[in-house]
N, C-alpha and C. Protein backbone atom coordinates (compact mmCIF):
# COMPACT_ATOMS: atom_id res chain seq x y z
N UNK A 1 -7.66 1.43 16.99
CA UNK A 1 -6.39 2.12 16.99
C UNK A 1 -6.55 3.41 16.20
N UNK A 2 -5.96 4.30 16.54
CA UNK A 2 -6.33 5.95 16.21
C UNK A 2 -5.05 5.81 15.10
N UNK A 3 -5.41 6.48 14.16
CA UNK A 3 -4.05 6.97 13.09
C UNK A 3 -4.03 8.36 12.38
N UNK A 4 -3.09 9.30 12.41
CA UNK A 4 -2.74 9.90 11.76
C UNK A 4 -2.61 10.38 10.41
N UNK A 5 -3.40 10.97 9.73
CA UNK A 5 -2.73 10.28 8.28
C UNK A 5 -3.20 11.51 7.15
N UNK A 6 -2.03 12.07 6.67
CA UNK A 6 -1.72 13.32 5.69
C UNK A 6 -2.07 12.98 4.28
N UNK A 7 -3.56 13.68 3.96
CA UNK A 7 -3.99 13.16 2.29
C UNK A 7 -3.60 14.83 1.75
N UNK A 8 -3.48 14.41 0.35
CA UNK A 8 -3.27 15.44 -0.58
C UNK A 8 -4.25 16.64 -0.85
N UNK A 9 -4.35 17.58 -0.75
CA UNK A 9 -5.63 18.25 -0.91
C UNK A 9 -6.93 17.84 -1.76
N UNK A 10 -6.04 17.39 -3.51
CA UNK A 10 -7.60 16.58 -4.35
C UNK A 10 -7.77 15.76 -4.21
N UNK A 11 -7.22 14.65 -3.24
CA UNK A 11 -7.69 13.41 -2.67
C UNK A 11 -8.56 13.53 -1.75
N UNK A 12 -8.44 14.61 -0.51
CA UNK A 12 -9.14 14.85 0.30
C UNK A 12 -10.64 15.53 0.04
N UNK A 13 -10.52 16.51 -0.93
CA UNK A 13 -12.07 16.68 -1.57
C UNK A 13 -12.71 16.04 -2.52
N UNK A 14 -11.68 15.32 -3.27
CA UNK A 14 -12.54 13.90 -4.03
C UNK A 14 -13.02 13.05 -3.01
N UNK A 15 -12.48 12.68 -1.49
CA UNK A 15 -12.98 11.99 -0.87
C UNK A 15 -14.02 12.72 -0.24
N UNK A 16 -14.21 13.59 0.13
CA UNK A 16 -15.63 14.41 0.82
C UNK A 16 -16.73 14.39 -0.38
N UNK A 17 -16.31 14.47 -1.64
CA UNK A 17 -17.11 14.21 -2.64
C UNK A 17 -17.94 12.81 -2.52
N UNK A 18 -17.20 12.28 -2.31
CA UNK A 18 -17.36 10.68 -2.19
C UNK A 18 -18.41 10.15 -0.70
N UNK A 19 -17.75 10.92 0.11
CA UNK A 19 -18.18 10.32 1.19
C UNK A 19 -19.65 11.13 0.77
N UNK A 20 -20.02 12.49 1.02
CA UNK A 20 -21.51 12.95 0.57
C UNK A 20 -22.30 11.96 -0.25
N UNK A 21 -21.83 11.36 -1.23
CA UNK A 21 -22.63 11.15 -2.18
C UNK A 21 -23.10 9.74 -1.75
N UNK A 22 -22.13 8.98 -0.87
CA UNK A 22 -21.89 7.56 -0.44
C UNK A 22 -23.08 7.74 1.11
N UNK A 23 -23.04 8.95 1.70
CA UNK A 23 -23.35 9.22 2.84
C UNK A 23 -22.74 8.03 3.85
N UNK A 24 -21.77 8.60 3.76
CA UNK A 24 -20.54 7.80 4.79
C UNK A 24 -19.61 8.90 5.43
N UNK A 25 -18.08 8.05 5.69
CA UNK A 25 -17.38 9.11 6.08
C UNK A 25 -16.43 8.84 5.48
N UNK A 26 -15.50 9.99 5.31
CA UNK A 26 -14.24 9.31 4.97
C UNK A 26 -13.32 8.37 5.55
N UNK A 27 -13.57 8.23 6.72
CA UNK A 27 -12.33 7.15 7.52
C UNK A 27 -13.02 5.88 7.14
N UNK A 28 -14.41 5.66 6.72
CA UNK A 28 -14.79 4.60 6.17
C UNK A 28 -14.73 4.14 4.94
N UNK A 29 -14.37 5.47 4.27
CA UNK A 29 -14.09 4.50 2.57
C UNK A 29 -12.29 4.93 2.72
N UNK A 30 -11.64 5.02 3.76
CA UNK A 30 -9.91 4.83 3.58
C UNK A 30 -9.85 3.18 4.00
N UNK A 31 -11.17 2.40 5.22
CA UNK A 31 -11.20 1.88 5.74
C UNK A 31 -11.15 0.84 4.95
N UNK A 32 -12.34 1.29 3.82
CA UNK A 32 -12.38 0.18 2.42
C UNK A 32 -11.66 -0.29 1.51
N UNK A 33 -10.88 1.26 1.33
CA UNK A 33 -9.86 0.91 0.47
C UNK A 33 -8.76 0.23 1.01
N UNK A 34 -8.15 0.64 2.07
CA UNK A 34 -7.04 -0.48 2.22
C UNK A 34 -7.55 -1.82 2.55
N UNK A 35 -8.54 -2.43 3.11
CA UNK A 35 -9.13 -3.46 3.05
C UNK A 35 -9.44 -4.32 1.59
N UNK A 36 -9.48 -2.95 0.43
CA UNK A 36 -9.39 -3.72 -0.95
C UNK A 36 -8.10 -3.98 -1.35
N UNK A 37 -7.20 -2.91 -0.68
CA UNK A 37 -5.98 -3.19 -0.81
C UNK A 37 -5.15 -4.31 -0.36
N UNK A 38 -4.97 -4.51 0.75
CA UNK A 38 -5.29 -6.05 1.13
C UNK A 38 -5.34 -7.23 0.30
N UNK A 39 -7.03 -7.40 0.21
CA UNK A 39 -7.81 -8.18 -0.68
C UNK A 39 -6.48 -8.44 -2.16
N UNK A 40 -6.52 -7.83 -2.53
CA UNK A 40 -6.00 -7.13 -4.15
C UNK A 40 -4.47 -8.09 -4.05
N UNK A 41 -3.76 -7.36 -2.94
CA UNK A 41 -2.44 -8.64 -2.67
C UNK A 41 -2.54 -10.17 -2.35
N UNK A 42 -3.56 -10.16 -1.51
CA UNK A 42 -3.69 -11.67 -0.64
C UNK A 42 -4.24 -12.46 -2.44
N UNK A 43 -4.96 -11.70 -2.99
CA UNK A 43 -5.33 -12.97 -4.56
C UNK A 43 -4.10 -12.74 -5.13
N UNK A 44 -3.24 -11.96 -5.30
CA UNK A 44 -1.69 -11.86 -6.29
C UNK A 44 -1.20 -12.93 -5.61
N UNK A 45 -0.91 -13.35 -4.35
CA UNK A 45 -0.37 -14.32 -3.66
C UNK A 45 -1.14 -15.62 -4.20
N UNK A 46 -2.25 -15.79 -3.84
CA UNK A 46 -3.04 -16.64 -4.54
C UNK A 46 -2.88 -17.64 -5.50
N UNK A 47 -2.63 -16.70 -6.75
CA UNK A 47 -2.47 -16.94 -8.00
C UNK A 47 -0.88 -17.34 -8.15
N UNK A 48 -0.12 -16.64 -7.56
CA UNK A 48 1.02 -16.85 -7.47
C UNK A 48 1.34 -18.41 -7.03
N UNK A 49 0.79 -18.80 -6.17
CA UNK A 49 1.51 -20.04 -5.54
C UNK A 49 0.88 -20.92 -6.46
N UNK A 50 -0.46 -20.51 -6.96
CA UNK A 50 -1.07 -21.62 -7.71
C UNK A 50 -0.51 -21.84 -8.95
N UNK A 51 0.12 -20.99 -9.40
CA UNK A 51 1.07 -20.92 -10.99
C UNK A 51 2.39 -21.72 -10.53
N UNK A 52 2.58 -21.36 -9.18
CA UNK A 52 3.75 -22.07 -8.71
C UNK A 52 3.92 -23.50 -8.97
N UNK A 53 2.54 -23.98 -8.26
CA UNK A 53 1.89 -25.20 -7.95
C UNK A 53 2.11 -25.95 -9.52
N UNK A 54 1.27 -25.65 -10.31
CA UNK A 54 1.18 -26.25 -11.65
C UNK A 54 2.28 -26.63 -12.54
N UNK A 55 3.50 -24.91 -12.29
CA UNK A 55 4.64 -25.00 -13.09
C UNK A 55 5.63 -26.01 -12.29
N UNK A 56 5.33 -26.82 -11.08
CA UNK A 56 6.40 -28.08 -10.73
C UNK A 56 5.64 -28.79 -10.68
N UNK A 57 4.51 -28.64 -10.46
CA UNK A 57 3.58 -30.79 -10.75
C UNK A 57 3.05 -31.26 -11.97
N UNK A 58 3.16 -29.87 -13.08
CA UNK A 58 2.80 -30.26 -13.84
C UNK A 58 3.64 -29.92 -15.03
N UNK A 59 5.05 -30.03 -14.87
CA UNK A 59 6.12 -29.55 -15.63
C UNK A 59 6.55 -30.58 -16.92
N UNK A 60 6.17 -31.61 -16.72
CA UNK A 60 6.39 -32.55 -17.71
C UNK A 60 5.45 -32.67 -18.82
N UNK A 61 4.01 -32.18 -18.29
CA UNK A 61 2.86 -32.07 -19.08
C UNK A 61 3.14 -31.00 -19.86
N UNK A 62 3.66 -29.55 -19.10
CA UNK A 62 3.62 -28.66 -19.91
C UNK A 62 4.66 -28.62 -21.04
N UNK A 63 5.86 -29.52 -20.92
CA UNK A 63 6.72 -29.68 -22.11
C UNK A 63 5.90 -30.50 -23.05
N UNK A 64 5.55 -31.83 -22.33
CA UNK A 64 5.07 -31.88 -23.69
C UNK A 64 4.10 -31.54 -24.65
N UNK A 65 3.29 -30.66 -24.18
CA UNK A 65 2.25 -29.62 -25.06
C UNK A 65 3.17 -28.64 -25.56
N UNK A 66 4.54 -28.24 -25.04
CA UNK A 66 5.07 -27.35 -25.60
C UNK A 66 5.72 -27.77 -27.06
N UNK A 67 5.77 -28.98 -26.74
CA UNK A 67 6.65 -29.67 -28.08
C UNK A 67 5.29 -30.10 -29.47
N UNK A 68 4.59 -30.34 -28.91
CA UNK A 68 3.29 -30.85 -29.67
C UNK A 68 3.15 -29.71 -30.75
């Protein structure tokens, strides 16, 4: 899928910086980054449900260490 997409001028030569030095391109490290971007949410979710998880199955445990 083709996209469009308006970078800031020092984003755009920090990224040509980048891509030279990477010997890549830039549509491949935007490619990366939102792919880390991604990544970066899908573990916040992660962690999230798993804190979820603990703070109702293990809610009685955690009072009473809280009281201890």
């Amino acid at each position: 899928m083709a996209m469009n997409l308006r970078v800031p001028e020092d984003l755009d030569r920090r990224l040509d910086e980048l891509a030279t030095e990477e010997h890549t391109s830039k549509s491949a490290l935007l490619l990366q980054g939102a792919e880390l971007v991604l990544q970066r949410h899908a573990r916040r979710r992660e962690v999230a449900a798993g804190l979820d998880f603990v703070l109702s199955h293990d809610a009685e445990l955690l009072k009473r260490l809280e009281d201890a």
